[in-house]
Protein backbone atom coordinates (compact mmCIF):
# COMPACT_ATOMS: atom_id res chain seq x y z
CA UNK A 1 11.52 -3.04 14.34
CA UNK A 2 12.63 -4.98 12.04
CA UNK A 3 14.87 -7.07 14.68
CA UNK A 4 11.90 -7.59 16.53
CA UNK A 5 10.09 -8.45 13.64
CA UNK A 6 12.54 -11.55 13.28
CA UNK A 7 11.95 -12.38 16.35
CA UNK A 8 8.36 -12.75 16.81
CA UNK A 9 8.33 -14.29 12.90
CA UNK A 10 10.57 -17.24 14.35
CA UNK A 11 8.16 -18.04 17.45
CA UNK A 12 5.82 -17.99 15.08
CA UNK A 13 7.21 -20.22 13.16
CA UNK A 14 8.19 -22.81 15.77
CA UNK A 15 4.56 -22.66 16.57
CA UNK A 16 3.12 -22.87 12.85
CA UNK A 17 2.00 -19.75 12.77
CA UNK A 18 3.80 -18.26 9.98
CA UNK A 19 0.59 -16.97 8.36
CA UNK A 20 -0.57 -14.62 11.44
CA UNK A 21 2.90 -13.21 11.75
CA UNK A 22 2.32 -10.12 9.60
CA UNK A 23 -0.62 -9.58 11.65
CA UNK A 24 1.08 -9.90 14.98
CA UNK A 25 3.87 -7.45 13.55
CA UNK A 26 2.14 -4.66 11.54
CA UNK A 27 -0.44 -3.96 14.56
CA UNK A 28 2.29 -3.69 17.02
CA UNK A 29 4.19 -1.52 14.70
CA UNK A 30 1.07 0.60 14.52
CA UNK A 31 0.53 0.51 18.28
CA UNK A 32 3.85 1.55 19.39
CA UNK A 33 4.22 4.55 16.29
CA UNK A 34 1.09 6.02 16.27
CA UNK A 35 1.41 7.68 19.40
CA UNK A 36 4.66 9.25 19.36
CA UNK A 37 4.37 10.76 16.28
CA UNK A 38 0.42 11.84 17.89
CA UNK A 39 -1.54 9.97 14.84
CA UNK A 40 -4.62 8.87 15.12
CA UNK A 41 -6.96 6.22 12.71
CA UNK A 42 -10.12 6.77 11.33
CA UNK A 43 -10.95 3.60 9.85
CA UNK A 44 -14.22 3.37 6.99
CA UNK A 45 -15.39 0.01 6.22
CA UNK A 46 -13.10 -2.22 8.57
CA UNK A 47 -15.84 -5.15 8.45
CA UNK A 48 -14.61 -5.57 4.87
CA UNK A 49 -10.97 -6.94 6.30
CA UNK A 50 -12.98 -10.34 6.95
CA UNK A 51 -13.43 -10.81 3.10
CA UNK A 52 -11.51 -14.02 2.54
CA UNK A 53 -9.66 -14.92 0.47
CA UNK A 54 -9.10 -11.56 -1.86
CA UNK A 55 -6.25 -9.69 -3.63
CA UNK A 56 -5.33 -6.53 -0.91
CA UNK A 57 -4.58 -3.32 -2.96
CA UNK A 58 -3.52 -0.38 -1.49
CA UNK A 59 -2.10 3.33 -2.91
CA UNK A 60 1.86 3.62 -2.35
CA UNK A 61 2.97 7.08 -1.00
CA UNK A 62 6.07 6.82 0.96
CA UNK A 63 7.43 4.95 3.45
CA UNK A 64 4.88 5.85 5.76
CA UNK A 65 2.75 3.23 4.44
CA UNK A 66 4.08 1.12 7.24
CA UNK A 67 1.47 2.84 9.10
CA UNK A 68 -1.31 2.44 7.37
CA UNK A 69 -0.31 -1.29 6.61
CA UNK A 70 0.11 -1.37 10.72
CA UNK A 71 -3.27 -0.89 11.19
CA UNK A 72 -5.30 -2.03 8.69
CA UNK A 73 -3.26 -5.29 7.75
CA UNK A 74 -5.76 -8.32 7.80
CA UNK A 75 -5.47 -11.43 9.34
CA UNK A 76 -3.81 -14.40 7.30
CA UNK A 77 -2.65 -11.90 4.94
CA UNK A 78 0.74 -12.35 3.24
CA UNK A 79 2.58 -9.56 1.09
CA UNK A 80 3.88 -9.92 -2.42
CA UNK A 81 7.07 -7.74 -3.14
CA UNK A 82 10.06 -7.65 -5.45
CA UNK A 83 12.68 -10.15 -4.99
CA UNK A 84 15.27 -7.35 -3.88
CA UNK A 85 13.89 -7.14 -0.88
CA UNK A 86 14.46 -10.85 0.37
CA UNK A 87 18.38 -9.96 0.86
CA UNK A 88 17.90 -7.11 3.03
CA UNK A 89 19.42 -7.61 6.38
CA UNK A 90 16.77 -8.66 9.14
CA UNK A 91 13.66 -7.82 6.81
CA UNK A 92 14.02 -10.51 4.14
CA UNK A 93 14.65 -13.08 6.71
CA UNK A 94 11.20 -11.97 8.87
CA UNK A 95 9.52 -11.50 4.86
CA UNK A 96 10.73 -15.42 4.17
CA UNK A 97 9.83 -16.49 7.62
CA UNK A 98 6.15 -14.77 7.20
CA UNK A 99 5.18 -16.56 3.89
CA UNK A 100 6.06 -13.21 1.36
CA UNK A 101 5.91 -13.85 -2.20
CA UNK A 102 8.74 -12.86 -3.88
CA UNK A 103 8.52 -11.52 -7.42
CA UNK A 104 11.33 -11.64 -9.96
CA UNK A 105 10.37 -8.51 -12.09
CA UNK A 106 13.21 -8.94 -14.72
CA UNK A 107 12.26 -12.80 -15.00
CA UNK A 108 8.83 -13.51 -16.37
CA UNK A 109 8.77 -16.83 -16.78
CA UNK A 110 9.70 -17.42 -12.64
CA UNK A 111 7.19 -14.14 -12.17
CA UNK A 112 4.33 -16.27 -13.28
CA UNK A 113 5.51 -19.33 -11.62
CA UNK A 114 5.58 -17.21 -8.50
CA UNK A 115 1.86 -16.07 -8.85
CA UNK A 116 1.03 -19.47 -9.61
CA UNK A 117 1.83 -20.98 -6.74
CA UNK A 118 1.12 -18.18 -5.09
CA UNK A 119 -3.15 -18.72 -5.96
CA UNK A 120 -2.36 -22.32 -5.03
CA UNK A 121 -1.47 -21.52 -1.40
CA UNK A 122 -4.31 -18.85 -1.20
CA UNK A 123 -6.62 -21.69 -1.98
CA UNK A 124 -4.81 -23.83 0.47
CA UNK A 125 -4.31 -21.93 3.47
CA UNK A 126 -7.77 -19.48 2.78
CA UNK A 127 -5.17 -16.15 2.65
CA UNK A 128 -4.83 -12.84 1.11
CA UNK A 129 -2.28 -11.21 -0.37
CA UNK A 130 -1.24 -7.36 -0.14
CA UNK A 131 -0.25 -5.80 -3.22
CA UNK A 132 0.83 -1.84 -4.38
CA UNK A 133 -0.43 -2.11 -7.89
CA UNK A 134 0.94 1.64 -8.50
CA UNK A 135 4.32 -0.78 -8.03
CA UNK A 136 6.39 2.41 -6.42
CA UNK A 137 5.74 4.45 -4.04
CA UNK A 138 4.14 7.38 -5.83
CA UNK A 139 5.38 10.56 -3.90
CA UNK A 140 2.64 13.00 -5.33
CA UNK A 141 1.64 16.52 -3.75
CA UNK A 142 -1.50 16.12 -5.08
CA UNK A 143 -4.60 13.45 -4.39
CA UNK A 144 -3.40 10.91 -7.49
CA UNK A 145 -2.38 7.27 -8.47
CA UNK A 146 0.07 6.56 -10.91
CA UNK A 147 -1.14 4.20 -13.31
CA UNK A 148 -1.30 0.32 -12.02
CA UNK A 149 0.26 -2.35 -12.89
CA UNK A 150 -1.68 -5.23 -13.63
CA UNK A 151 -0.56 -8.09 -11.80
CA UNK A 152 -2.44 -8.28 -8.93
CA UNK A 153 -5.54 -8.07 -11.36
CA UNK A 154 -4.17 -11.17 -13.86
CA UNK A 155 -3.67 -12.93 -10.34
CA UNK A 156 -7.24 -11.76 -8.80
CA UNK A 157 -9.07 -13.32 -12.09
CA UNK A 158 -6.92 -16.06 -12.06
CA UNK A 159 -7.76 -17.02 -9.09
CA UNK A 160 -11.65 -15.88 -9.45
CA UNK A 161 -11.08 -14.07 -6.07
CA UNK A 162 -12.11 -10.52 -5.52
CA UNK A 163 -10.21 -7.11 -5.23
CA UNK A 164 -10.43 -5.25 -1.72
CA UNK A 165 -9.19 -2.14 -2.64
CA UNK A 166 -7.77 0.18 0.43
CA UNK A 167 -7.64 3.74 0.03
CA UNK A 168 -5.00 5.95 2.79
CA UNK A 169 -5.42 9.59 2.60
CA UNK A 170 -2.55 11.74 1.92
CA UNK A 171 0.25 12.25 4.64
CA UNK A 172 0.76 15.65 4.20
CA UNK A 173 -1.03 16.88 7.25
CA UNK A 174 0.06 14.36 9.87
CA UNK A 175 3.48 14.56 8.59
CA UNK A 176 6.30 17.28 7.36
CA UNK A 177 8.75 15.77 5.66
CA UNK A 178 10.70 18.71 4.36
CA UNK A 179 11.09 18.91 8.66
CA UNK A 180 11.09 15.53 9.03
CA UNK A 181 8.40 15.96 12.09
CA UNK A 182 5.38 15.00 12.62
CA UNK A 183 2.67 17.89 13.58
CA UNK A 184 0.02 14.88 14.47
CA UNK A 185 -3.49 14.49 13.69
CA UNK A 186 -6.05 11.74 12.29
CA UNK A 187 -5.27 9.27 9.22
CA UNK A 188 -8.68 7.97 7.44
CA UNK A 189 -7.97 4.88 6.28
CA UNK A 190 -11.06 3.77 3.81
CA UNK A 191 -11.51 -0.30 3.13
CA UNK A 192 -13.64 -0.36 0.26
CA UNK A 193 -16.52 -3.09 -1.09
CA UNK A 194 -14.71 -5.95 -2.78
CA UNK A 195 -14.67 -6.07 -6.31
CA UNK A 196 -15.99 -9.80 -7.80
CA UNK A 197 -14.10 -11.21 -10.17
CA UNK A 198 -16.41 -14.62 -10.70
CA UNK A 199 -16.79 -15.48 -15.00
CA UNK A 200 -14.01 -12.66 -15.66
CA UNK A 201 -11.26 -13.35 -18.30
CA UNK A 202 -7.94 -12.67 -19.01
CA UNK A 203 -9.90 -10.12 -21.72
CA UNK A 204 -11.35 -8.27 -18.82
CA UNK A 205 -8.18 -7.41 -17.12
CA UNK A 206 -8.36 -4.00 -18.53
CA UNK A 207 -11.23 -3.39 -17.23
CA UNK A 208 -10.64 -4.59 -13.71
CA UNK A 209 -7.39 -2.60 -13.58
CA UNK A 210 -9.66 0.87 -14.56
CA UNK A 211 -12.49 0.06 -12.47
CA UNK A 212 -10.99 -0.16 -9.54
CA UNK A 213 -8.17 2.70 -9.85
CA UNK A 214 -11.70 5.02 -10.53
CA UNK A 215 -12.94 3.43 -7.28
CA UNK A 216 -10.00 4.65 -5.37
CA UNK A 217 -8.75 7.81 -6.80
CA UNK A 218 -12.62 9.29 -6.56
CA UNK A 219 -12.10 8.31 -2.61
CA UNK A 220 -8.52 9.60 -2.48
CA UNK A 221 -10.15 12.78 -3.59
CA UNK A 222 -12.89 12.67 -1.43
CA UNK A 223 -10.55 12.69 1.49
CA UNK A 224 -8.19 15.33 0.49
CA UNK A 225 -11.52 17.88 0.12
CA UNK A 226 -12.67 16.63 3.80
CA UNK A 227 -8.96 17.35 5.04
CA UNK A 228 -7.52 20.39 3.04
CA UNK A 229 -11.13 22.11 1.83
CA UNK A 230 -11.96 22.01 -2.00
CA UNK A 231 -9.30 21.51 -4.57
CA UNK A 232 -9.10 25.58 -5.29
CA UNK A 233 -8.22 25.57 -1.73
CA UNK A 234 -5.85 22.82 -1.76
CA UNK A 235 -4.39 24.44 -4.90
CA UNK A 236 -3.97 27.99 -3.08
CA UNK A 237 -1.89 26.21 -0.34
CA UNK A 238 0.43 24.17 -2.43
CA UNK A 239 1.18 27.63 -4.24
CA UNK A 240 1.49 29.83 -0.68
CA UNK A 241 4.31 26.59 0.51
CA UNK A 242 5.63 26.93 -2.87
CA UNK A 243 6.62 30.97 -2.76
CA UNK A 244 7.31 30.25 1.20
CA UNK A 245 9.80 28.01 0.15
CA UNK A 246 11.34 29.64 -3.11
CA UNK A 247 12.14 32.73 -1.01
CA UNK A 248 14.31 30.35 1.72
CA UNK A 249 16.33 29.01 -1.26
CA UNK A 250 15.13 26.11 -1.12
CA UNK A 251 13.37 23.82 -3.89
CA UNK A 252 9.87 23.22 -3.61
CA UNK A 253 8.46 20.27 -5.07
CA UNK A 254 4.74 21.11 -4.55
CA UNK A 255 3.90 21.76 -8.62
CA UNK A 256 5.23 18.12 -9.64
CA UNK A 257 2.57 16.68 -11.10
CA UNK A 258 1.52 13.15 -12.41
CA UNK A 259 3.00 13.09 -15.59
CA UNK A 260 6.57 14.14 -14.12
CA UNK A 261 6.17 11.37 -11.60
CA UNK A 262 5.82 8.70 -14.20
CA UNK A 263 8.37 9.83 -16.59
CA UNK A 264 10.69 9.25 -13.07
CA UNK A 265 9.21 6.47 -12.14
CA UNK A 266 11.86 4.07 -13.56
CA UNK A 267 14.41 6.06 -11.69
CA UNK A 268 12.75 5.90 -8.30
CA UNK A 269 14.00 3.30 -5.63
CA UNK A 270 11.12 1.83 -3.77
């Protein structure tokens, strides 16, 4: 994918479209995967994608984000990522080619020159830009966020833009990974009301950050009752798979919980 994902980001670019190649890519991606792997989208709130220009966040799981970003990726969207990413083979080159913004995490100083220019073009070219604020892909068994960074939110009041946050539900049911298959079924997707930033400060950063991971994690719930029944429920699964799989000899991971995941959060590669 990623070939072709070169490909159609240097047409695009011949033709000066380098802003509507994520676009063009993510909802092909989403086109062509979804049906092998028998997944289908419910999307809530879609008419929110128009809101322009905004900061995009969206809860990290795994890599089957790429899904969710498939399908719900606005238009004249661009993605901000870590700077590692721009010397992968065939992906940095269709990142540069679609306008990504790459961020230097161990350099502040070029960090916030990055985001600088980054509100500049937003202005300019009336874009968005897609962010993971947990800044790794989280890999919970449960319905959580780890704690957000706060970049995109220093960038969103910056900028005096709002926040459309975008909740996924977890992956659990639609995919196996301890199997690596993929049993199927339908992915809600939930685009939230932006959140208005207009008059905020640098002091209300904070509060940004915690209003809108309440906003998210009380849908992320929501969606894990509709698919897996109430939380006793969900709890009386996880601990079934987790005797199910202690008896194979294998390790489960269902009782890792959020603090665990942060404490190895440094050590995860996203």
């Amino acid at each position: 994918m990623s070939v072709a994902g070169c490909f159609i980001s240097i047409v695009c670019a011949i033709l000066d479209k380098r802003y509507a190649i994520n676009y063009i890519v993510s909802r092909i991606f989403s086109h062509l995967a979804a049906k092998p792997c028998g997944v289908t989208y419910r999307i809530v709130g879609e008419e929110h994608l128009d809101t322009y220009p905004a900061i995009v966040v969206c809860n990290h799981q795994s890599s089957m984000d790429m899904m969710v970003l498939g399908r719900v990726f606005p238009k004249h969207c661009v993605v901000m990522a870590k700077k590692e990413l721009l010397y992968f083979p065939f992906l940095g080159v269709f990142m540069k080619l679609s306008n990504a913004i790459f961020i230097d995490r161990k350099n502040h100083k070029k960090a916030i020159e990055s985001t600088t220019q980054a509100v500049a073009d937003m202005k300019k070219h009336n874009s968005g830009i897609w962010i993971f604020p947990e800044g790794t892909r989280s890999r919970l068994d449960t319905a959580d966020l780890l704690p957000f960074k706060k970049g995109a939110f220093h960038l969103a009041i910056q900028a005096q833009l709002p926040i459309l946050p975008i909740v996924a539900e977890g992956y659990s049911h639609i995919y196996d990974s301890a199997r690596r298959s993929f049993p199927g079924g339908e992915l809600e997707i939930r685009v939230l009301e932006p959140i208005p930033t207009i008059g905020m400060t640098a002091d209300n950063v904070n509060e940004l950050v915690e209003r809108t991971r309440n906003v998210m994690l009380q849908h992320l719930k929501e969606m894990d009752t509709h698919t897996h029944g109430t939380p006793e429920a969900s709890k009386s699964l996880a601990s079934s798979e987790a005797t199910s799989t202690t008896s194979t000899g294998k390790t489960s991971a269902t009782s890792v919980g959020l603090d665990e995941a942060v404490k190895k959060r440094k050590t995860l590669k996203d």
